[in-house]
Protein backbone atom coordinates (compact mmCIF):
# COMPACT_ATOMS: atom_id res chain seq x y z
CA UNK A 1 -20.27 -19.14 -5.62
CA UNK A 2 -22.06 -15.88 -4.95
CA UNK A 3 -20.42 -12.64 -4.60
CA UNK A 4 -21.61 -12.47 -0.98
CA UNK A 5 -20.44 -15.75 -0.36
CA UNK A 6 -17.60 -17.57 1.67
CA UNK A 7 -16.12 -20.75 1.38
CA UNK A 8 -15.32 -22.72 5.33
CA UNK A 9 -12.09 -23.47 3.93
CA UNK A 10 -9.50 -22.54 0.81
CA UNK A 11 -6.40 -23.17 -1.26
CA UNK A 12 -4.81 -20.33 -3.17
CA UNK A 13 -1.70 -18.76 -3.67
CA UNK A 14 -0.32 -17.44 -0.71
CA UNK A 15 -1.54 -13.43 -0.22
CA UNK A 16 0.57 -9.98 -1.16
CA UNK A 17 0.11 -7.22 0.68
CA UNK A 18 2.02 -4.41 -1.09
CA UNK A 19 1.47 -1.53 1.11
CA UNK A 20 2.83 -2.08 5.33
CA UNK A 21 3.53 0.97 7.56
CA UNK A 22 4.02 -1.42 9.91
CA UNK A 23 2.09 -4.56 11.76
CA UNK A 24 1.41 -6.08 15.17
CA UNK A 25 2.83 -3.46 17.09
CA UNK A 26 6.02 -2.92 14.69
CA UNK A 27 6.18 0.93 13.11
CA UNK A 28 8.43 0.20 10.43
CA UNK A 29 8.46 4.49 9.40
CA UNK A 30 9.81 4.39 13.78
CA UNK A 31 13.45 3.94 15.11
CA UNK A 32 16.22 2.08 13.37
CA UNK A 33 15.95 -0.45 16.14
CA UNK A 34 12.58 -2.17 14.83
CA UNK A 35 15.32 -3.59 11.88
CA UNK A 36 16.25 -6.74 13.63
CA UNK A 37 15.33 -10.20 12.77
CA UNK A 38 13.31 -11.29 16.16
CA UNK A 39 11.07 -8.22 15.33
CA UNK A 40 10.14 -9.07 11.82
CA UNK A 41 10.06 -12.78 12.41
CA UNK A 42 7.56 -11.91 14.45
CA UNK A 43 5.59 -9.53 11.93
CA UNK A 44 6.26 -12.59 9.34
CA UNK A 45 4.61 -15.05 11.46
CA UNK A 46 1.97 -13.08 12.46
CA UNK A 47 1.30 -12.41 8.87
CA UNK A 48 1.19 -15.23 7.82
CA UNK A 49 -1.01 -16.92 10.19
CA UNK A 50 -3.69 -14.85 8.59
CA UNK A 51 -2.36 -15.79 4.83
CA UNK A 52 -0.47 -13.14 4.14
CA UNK A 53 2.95 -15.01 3.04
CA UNK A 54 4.79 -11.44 1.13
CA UNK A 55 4.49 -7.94 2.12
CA UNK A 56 6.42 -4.83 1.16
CA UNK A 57 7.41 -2.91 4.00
CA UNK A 58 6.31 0.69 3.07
CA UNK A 59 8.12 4.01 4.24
CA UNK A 60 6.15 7.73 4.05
CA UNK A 61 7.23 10.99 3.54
CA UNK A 62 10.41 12.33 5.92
CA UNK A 63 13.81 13.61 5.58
CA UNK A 64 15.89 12.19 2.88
CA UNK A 65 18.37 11.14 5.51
CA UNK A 66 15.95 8.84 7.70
CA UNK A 67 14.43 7.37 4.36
CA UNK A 68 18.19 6.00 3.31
CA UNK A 69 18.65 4.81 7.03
CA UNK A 70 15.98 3.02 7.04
CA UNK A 71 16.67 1.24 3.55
CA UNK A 72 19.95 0.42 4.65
CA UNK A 73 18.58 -0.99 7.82
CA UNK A 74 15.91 -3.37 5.90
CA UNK A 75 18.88 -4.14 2.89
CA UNK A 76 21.19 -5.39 5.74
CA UNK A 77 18.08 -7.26 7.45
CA UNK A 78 16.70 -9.41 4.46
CA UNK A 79 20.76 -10.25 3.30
CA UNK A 80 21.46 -12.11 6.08
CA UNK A 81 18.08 -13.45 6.33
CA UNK A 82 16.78 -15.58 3.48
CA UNK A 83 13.27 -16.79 5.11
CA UNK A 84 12.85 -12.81 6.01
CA UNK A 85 14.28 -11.65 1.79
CA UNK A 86 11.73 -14.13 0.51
CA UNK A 87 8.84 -12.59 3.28
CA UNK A 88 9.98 -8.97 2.44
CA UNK A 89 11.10 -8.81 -1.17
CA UNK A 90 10.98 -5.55 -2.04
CA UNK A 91 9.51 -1.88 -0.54
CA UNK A 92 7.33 0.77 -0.97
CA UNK A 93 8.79 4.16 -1.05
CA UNK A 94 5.22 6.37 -0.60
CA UNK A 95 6.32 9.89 -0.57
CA UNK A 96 8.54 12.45 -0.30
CA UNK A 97 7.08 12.97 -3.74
CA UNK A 98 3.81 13.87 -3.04
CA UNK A 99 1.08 17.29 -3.30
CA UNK A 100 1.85 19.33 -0.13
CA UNK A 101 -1.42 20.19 -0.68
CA UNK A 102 -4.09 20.02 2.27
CA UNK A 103 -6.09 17.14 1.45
CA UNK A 104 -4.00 15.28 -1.27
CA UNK A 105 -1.24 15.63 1.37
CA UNK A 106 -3.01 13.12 3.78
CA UNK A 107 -1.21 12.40 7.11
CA UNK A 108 2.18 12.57 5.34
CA UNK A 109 4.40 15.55 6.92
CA UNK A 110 4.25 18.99 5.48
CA UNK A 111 7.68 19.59 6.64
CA UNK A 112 9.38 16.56 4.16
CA UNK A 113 6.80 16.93 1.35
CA UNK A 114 8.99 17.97 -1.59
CA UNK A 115 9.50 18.04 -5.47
CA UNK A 116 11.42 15.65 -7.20
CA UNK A 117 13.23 18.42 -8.75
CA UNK A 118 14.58 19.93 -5.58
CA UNK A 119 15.72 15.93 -4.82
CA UNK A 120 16.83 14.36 -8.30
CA UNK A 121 18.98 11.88 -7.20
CA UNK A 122 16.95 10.69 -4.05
CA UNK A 123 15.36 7.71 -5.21
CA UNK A 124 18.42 6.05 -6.85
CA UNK A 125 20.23 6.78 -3.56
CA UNK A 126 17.36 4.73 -1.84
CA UNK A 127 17.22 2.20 -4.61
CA UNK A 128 21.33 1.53 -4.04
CA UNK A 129 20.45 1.84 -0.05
CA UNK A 130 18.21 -0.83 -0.46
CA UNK A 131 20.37 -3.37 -2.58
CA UNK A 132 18.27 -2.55 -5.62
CA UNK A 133 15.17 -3.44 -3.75
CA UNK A 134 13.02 -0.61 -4.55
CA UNK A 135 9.55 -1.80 -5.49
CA UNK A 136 6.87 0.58 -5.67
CA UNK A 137 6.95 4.80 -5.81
CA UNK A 138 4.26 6.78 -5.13
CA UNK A 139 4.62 10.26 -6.03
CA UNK A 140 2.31 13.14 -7.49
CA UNK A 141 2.83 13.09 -11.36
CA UNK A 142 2.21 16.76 -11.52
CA UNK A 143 5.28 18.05 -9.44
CA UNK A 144 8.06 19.04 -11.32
CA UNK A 145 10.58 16.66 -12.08
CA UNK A 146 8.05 13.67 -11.55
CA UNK A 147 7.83 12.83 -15.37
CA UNK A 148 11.39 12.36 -15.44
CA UNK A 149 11.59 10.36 -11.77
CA UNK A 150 8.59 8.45 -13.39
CA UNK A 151 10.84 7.65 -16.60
CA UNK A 152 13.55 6.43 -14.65
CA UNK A 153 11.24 4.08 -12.46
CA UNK A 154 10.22 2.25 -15.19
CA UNK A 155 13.68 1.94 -16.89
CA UNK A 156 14.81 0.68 -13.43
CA UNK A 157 11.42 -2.00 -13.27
CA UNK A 158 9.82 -0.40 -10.39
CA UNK A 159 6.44 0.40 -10.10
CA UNK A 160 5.39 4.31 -10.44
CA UNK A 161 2.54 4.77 -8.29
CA UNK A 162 0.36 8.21 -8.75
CA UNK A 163 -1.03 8.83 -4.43
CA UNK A 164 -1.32 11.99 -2.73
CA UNK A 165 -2.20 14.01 -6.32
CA UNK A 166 -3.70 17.15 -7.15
CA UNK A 167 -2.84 16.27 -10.54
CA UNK A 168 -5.27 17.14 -13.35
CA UNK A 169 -6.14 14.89 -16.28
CA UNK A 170 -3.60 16.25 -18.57
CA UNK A 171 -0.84 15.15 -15.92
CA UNK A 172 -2.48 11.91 -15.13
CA UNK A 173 -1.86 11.39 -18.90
CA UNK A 174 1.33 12.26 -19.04
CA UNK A 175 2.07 10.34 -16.07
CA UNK A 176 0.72 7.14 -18.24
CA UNK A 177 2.87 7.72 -20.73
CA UNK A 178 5.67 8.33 -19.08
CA UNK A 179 5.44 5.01 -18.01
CA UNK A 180 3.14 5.57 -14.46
CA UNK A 181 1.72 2.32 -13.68
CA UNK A 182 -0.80 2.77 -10.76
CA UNK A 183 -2.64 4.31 -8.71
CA UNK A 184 -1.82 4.14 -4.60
CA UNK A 185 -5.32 3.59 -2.56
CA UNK A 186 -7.12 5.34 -4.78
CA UNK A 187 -9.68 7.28 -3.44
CA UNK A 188 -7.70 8.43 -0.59
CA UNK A 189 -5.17 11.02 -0.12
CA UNK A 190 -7.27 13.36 -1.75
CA UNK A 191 -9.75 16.69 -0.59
CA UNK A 192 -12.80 15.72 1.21
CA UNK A 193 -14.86 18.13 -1.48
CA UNK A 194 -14.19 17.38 -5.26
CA UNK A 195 -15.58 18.76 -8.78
CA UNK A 196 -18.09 16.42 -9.72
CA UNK A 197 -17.01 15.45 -12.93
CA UNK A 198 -13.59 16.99 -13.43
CA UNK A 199 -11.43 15.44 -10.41
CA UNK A 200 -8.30 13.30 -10.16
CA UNK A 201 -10.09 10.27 -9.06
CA UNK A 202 -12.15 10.22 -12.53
CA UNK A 203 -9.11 10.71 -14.05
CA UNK A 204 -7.38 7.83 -12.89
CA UNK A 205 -10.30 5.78 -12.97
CA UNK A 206 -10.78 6.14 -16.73
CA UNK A 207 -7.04 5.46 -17.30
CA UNK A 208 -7.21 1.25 -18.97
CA UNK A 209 -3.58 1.51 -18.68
CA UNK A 210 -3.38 2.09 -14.76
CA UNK A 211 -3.85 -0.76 -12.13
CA UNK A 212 -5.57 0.60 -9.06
CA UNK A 213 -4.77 -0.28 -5.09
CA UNK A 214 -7.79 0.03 -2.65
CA UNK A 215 -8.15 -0.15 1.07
CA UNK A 216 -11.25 -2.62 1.48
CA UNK A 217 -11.80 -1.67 5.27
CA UNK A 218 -15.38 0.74 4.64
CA UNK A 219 -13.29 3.17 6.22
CA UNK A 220 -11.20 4.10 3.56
CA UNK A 221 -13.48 4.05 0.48
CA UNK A 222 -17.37 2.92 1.32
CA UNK A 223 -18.50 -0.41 0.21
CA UNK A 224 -20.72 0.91 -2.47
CA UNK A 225 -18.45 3.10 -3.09
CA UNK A 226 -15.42 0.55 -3.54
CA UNK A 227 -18.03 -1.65 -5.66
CA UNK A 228 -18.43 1.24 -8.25
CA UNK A 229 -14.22 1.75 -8.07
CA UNK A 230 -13.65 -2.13 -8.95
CA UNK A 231 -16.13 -1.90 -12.08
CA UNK A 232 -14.53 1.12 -13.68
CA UNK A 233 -11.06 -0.59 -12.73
CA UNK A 234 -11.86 -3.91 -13.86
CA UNK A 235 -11.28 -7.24 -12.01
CA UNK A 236 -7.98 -7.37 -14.06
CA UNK A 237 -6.81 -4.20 -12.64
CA UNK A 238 -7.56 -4.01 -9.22
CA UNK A 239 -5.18 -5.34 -6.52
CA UNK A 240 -5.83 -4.83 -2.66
CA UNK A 241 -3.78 -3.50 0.07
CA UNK A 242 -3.88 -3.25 3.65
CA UNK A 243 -2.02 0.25 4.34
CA UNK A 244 -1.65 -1.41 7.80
CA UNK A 245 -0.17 0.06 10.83
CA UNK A 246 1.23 -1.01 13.75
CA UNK A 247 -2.19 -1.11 14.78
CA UNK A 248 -3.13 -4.30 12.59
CA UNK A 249 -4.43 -7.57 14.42
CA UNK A 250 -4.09 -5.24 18.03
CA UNK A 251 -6.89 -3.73 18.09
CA UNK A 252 -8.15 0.04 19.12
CA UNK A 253 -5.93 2.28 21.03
CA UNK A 254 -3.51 4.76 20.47
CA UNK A 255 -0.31 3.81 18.22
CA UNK A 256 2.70 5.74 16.64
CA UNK A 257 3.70 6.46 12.36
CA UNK A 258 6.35 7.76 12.17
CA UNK A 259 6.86 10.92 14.22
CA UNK A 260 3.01 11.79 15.32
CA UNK A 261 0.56 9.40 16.68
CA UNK A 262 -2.50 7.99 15.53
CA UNK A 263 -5.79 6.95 17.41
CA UNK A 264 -7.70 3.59 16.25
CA UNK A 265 -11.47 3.44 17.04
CA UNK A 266 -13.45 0.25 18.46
CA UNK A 267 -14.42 -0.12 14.36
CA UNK A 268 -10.44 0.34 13.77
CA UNK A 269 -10.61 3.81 12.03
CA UNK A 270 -7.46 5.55 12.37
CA UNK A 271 -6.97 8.99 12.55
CA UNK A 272 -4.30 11.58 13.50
CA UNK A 273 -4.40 12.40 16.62
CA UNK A 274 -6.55 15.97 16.46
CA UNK A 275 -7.51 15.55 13.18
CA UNK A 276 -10.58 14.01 11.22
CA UNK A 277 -8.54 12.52 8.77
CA UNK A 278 -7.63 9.11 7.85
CA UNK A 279 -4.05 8.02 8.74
CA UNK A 280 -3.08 4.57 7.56
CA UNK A 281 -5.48 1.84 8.69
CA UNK A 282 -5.77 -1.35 11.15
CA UNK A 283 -7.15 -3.36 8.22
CA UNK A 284 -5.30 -6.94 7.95
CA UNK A 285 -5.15 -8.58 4.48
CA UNK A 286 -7.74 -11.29 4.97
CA UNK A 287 -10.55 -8.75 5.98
CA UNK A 288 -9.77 -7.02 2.60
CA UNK A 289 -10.79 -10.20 0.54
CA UNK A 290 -13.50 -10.96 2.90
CA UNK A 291 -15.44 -7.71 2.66
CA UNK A 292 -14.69 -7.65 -1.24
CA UNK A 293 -16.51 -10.81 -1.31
CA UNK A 294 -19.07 -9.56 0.79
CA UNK A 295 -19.37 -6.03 -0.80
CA UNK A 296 -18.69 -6.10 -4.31
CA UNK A 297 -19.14 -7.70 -7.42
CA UNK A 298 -15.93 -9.90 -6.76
CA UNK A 299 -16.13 -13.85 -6.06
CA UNK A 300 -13.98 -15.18 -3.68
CA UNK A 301 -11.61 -16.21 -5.89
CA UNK A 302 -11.49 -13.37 -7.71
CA UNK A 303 -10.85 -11.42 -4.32
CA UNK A 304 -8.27 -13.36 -3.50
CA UNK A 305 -6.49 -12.98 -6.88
CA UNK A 306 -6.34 -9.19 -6.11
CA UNK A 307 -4.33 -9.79 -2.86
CA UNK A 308 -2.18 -12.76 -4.35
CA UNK A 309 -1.03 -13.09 -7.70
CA UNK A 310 -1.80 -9.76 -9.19
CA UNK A 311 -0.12 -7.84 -7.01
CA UNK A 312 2.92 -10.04 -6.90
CA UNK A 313 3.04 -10.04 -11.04
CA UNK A 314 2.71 -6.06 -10.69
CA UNK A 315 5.86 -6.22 -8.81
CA UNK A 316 7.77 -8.71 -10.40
CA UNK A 317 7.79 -11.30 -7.66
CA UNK A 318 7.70 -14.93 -7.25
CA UNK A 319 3.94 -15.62 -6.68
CA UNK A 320 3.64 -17.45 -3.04
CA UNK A 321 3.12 -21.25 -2.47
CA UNK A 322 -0.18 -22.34 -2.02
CA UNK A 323 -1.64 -22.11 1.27
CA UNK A 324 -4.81 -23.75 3.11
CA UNK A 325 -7.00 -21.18 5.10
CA UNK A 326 -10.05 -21.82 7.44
CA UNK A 327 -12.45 -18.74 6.53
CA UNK A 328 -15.33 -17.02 8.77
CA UNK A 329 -16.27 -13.53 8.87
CA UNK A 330 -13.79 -12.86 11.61
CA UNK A 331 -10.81 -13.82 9.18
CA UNK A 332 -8.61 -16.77 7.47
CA UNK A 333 -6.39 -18.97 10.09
CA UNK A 334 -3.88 -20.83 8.19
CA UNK A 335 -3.98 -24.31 8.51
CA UNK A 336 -1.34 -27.45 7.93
């Protein structure tokens, strides 16, 4: 099998997409009333009839006080729901932590952007919100206090993710051995205009140590560009994620995150509304693998072990069953 590739039909694991902002219509960084079993029965299904069999609902930067709501909403949801705990094990908790820097900052809200300092207890109040389901961080390793949140992420076996950083090499390093263990979307969340040899994405490129997330949607990072990423990362290190929206298998059209709303093109590039830059994407899961396939030096079934069971041993989940998809450039359909 060629890199370029695709099989009609496969059997694999079935895929983990480890950053959601929300799916098929569903904002999960909206209103408490989106936590309710009918609505994420309905993202599961619709998930999974393109493969995707575990996701980890993910939640941006904003006030301490709607982050806990929110976890207590999804803890509440997936305990009285076992076929919904096994579909949503864990979440993603990307930001408050982050550079409130223009550029690093991405979409995320100026207003909530904050240091973990000035917040020391907010992540174990979201961890105990959650029932201990607290999966992935992504924070800034160069903000003070982010060493020590970093520390006490991997004493607590959750995944400290470095994503909307102005960090320097010296703090990606420290990050490392402070136990960081990733790198959220890398490539994004970052100035359009870098050094060109001294930057943050070199940095965390060269780290051996850090596994790397990457938004396969040409969008986000260019093909070639995404083909380069993957051979400094290594195969072994590279897991993909959808960053999906609400705006994921709708189409284009104008769609809310969170408090502002976002505008997705007829080749499903979303954007802020009034600004150029990137804000989440309508990328679903299977598209990722296919376009790896198609754009880098990935096989398919190296593809798909960088949106199955990579990502779920990163996390420390059960890897999915193994599912049977039909494949064509236009996605997988789940079959039997």
């Amino acid at each position: 099998m060629t890199a370029s590739s695709l099989p009609t039909t496969y059997t694999g694991p079935g895929l983990v997409d480890l950053q959601v902002n929300g799916y098929a219509g569903i904002d999960f960084n909206g209103s408490d009333d989106v936590f309710n079993a009918e609505t994420f029965h309905r993202v599961r299904e619709k998930m999974a009839a393109r493969g995707v069999m575990v996701s980890l609902p993910t939640y941006i930067t904003a006030s301490p006080e709607r982050l806990e709501a929110n976890c207590r909403a999804y803890a509440k949801l997936v305990e009285s729901d076992a076929e919904l705990a096994a579909a949503f094990p864990k979440l993603h908790v990307e930001g408050p932590f982050i550079s409130s820097v223009e550029g690093p900052r991405g979409a995320h809200p100026l207003e909530h952007a904050c240091n973990p300092e000035d917040q020391p207890d907010l992540m174990k109040r979201l961890q105990e919100a959650s029932g201990g389901r607290l999966g992935i961080v992504t924070l800034a390793p160069e903000l003070p206090g982010a060493l020590d949140l970093i520390a006490w992420c991997a004493e607590n076996h959750i995944v400290a993710s470095a994503g909307h950083t102005n960090a320097t090499a010296a703090d990606i390093r420290a990050g490392v051995e402070a136990g960081l263990k990733m790198s959220t979307h890398l490539g994004n969340g970052s100035h359009q205009t870098l050094p060109r040899m001294e930057n943050y994405i070199q940095a965390q490129l060269s780290e051996d140590d850090l596994f790397a997330s990457f938004i396969a949607d040409g969008h986000h990072v260019p093909f070639y560009t995404l083909k380069n990423f993957i051979r400094a990362k290594g195969f072994e290190k590279t897991v993909l994620v959808s960053d999906a929206i609400n705006a994921a298998d709708c189409g284009p059209g104008r769609y809310s995150l969170g408090d502002f709303e976002v505008e997705v093109s007829e080749t499903l590039r979303c954007t802020k509304v009034g600004h150029a830059g990137l804000a989440g994407s309508a990328l679903t899961m299977d598209m990722g693998v296919i376009y790896t396939t198609q754009h880098t030096d990935a096989d398919f079934d190296e593809a798909w072990t960088m949106a199955s069971t990579r990502p779920a041993a990163l996390v420390g989940i059960d890897v999915p069953a193994a599912i049977t998809v039909e494949v064509s450039d236009g996605g997988f359909k789940r079959v039997g």
